[in-house]
PDB file of N, CA and C in Angstrom:
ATOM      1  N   UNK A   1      86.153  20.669 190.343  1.00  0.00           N
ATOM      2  CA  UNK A   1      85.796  19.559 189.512  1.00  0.00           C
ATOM      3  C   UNK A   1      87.074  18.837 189.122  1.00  0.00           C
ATOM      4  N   UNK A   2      86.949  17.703 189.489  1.00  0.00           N
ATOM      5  CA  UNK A   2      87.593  16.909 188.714  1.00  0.00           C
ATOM      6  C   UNK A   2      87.442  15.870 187.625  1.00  0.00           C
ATOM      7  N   UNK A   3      88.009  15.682 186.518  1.00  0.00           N
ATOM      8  CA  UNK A   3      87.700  15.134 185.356  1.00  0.00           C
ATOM      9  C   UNK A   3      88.862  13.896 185.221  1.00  0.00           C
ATOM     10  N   UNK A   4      87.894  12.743 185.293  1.00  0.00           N
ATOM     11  CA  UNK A   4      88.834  11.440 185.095  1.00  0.00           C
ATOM     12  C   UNK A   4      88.771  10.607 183.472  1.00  0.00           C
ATOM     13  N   UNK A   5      89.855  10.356 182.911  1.00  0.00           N
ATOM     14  CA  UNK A   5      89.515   9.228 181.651  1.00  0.00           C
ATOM     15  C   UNK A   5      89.723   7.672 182.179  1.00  0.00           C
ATOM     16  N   UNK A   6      90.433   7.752 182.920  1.00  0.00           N
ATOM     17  CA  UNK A   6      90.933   6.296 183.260  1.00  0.00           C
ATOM     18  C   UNK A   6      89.373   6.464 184.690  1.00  0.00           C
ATOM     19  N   UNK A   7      88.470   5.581 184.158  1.00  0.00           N
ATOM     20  CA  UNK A   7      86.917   5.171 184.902  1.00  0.00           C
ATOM     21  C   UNK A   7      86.860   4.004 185.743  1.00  0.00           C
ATOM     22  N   UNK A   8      88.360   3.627 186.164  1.00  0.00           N
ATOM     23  CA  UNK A   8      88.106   2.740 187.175  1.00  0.00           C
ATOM     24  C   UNK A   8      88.102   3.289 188.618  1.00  0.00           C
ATOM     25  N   UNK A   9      87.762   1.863 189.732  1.00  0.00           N
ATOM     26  CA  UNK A   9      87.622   2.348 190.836  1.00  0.00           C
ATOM     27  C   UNK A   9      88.596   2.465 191.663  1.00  0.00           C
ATOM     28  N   UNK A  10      89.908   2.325 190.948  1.00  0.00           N
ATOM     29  CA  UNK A  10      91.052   2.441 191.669  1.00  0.00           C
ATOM     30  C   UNK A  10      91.763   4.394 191.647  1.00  0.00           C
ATOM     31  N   UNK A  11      91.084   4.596 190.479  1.00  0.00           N
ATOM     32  CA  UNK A  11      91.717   5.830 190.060  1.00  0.00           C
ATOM     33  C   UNK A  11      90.582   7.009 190.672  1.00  0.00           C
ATOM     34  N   UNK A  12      89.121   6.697 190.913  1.00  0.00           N
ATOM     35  CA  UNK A  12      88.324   7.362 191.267  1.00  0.00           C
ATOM     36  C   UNK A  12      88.457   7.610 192.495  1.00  0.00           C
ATOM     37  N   UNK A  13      88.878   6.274 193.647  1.00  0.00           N
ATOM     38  CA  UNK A  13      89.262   6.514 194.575  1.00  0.00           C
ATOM     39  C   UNK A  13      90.323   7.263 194.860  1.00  0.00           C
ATOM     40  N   UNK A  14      91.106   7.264 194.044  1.00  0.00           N
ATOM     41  CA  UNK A  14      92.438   8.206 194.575  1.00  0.00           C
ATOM     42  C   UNK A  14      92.040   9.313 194.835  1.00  0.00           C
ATOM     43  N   UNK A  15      91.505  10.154 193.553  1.00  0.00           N
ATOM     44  CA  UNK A  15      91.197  11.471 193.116  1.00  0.00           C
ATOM     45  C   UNK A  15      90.147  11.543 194.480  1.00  0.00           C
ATOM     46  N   UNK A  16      89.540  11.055 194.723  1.00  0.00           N
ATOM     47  CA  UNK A  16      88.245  11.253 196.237  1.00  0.00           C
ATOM     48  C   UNK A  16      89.024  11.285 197.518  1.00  0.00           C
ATOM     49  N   UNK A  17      90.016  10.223 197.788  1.00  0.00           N
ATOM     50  CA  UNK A  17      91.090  11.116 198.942  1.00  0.00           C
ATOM     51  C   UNK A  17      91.861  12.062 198.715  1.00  0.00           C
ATOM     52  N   UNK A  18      92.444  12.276 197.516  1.00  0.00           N
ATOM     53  CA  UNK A  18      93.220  13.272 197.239  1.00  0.00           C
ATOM     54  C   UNK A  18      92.542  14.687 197.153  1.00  0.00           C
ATOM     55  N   UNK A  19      91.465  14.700 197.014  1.00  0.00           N
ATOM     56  CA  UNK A  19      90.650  16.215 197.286  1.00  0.00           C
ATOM     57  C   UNK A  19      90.111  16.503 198.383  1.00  0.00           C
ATOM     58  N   UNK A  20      89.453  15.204 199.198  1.00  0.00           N
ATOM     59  CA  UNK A  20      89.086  15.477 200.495  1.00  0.00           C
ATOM     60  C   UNK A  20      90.823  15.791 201.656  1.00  0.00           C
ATOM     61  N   UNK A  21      91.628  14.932 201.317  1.00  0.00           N
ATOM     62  CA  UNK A  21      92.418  15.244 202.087  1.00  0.00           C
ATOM     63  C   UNK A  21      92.525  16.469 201.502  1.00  0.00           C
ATOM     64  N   UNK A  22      92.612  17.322 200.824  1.00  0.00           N
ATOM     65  CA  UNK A  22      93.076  19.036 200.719  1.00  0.00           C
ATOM     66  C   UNK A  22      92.021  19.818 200.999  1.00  0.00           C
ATOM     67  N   UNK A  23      90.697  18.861 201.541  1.00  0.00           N
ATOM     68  CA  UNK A  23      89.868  19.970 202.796  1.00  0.00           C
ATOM     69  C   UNK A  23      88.581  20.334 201.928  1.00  0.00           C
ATOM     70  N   UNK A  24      88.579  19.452 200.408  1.00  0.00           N
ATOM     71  CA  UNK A  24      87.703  19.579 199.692  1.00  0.00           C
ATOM     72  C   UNK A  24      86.099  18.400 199.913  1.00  0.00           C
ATOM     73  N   UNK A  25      85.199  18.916 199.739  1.00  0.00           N
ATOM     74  CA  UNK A  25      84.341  17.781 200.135  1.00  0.00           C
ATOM     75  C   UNK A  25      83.169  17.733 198.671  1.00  0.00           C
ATOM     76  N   UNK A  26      83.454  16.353 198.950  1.00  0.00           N
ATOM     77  CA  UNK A  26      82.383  15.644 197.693  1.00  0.00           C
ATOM     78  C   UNK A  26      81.247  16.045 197.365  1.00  0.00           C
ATOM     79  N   UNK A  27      80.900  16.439 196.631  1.00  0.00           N
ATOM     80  CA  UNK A  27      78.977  16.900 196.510  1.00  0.00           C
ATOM     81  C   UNK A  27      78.615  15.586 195.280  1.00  0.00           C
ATOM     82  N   UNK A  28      79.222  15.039 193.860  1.00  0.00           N
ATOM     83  CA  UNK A  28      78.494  14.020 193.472  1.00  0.00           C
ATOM     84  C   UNK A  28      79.506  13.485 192.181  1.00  0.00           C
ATOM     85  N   UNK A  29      78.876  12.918 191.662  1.00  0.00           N
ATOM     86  CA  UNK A  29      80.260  11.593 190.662  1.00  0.00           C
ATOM     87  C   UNK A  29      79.299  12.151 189.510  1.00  0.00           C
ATOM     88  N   UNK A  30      79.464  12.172 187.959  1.00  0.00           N
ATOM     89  CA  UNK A  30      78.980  12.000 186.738  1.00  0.00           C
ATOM     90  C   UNK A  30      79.651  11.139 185.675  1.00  0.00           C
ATOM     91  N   UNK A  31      78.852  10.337 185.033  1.00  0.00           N
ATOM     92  CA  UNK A  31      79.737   9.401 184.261  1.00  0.00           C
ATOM     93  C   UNK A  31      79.463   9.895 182.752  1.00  0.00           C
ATOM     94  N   UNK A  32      80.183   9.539 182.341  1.00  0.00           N
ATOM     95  CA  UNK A  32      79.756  10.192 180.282  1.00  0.00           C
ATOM     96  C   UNK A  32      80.027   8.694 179.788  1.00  0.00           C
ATOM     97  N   UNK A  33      78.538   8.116 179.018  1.00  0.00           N
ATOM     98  CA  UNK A  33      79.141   7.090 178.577  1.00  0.00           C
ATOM     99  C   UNK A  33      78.629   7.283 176.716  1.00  0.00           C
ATOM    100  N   UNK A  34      79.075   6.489 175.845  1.00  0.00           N
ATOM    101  CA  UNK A  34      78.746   6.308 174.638  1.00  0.00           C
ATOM    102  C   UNK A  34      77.385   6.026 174.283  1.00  0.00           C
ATOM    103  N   UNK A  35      76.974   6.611 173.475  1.00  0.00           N
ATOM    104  CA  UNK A  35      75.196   5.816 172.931  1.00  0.00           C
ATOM    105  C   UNK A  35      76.037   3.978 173.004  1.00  0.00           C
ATOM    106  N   UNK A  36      74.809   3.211 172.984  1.00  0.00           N
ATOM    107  CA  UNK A  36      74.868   1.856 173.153  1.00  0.00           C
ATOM    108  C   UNK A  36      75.815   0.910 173.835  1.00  0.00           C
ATOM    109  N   UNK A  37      76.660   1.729 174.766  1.00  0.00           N
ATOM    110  CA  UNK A  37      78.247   1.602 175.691  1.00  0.00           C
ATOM    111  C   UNK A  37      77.569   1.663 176.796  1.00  0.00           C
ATOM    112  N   UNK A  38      77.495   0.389 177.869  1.00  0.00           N
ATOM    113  CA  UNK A  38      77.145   1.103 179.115  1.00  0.00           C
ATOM    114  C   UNK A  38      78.403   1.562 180.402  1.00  0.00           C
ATOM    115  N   UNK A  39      79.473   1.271 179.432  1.00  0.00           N
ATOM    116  CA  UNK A  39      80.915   1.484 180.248  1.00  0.00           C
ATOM    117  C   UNK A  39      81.255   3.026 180.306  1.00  0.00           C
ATOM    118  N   UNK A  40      81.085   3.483 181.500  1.00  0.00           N
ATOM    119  CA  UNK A  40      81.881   4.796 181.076  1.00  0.00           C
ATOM    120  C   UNK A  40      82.800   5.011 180.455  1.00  0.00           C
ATOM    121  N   UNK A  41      83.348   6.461 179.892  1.00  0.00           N
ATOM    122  CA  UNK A  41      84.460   6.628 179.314  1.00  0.00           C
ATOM    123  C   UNK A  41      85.044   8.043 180.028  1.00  0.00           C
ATOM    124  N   UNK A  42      84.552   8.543 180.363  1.00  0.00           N
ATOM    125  CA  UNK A  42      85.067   9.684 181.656  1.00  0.00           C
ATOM    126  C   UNK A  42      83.946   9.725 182.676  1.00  0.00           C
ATOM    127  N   UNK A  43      84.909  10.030 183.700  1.00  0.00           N
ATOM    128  CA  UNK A  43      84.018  11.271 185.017  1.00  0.00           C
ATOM    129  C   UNK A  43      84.552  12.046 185.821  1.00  0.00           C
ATOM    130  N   UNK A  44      83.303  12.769 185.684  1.00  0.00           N
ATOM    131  CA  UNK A  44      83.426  14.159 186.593  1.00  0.00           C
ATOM    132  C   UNK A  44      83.194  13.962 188.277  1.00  0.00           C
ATOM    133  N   UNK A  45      84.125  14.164 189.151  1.00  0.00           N
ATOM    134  CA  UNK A  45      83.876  14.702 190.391  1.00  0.00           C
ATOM    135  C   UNK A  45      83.672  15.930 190.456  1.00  0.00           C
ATOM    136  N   UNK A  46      82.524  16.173 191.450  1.00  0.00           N
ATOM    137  CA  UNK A  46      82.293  17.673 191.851  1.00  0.00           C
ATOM    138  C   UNK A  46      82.765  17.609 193.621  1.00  0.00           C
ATOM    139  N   UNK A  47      83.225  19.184 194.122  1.00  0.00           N
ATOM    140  CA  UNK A  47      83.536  19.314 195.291  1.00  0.00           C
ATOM    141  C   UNK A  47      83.245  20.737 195.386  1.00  0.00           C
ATOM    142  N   UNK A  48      83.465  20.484 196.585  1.00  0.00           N
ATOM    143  CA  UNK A  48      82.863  22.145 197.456  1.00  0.00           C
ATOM    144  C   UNK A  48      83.769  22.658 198.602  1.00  0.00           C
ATOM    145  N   UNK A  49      83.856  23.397 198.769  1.00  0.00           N
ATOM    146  CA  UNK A  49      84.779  23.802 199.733  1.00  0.00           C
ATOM    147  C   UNK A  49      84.266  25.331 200.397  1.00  0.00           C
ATOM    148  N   UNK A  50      84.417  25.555 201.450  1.00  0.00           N
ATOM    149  CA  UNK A  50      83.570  27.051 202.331  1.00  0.00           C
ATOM    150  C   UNK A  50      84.939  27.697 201.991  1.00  0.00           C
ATOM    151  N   UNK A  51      84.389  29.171 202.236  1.00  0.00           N
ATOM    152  CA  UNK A  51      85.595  29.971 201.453  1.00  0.00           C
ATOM    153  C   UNK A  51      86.417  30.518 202.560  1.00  0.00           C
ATOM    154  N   UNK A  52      87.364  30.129 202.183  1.00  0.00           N
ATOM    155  CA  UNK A  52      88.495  30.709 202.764  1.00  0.00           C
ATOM    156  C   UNK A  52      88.814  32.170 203.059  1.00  0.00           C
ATOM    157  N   UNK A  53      88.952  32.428 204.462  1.00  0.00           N
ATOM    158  CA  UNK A  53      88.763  33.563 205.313  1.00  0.00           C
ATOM    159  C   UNK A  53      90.261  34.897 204.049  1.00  0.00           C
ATOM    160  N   UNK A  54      89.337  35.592 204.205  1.00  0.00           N
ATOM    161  CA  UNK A  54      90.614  36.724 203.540  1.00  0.00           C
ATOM    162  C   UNK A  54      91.652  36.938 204.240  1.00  0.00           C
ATOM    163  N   UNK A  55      92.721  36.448 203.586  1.00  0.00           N
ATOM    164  CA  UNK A  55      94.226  37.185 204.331  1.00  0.00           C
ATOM    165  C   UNK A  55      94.459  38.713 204.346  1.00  0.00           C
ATOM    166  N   UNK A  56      94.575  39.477 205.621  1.00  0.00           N
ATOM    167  CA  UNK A  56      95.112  40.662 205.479  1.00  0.00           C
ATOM    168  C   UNK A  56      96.464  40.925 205.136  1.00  0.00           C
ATOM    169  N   UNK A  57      96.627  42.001 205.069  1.00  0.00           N
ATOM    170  CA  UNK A  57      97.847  42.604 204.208  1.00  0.00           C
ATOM    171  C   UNK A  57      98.300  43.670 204.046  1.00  0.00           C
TER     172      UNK A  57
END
């Protein structure tokens, strides 16, 4: 999960290549906005990722 305050689409986009490029993949966006605010004020990215094979040792 990632958690954004700055709710624009410049910063959302970053955080969405910056996790997919590290092999993470998107499952969905959540916005938190104020009673009577229809502007967000944070959001949550969610991601998923298959698990990584155990290193021996």
């Amino acid at each position: 999960m990632v958690e954004l305050a700055d709710v624009s689409d410049r910063s959302i986009e970053e955080a969405l290549n910056a996790a997919t490029g590290d092999g993470w993949r998107f499952e969905s966006v959540h916005f938190v906005t104020q009673p009577g605010n229809r502007r967000p004020m944070m959001a949550f990215l969610f991601f998923t990722r298959d698990a990584l094979p155990a290193q021996g040792g």
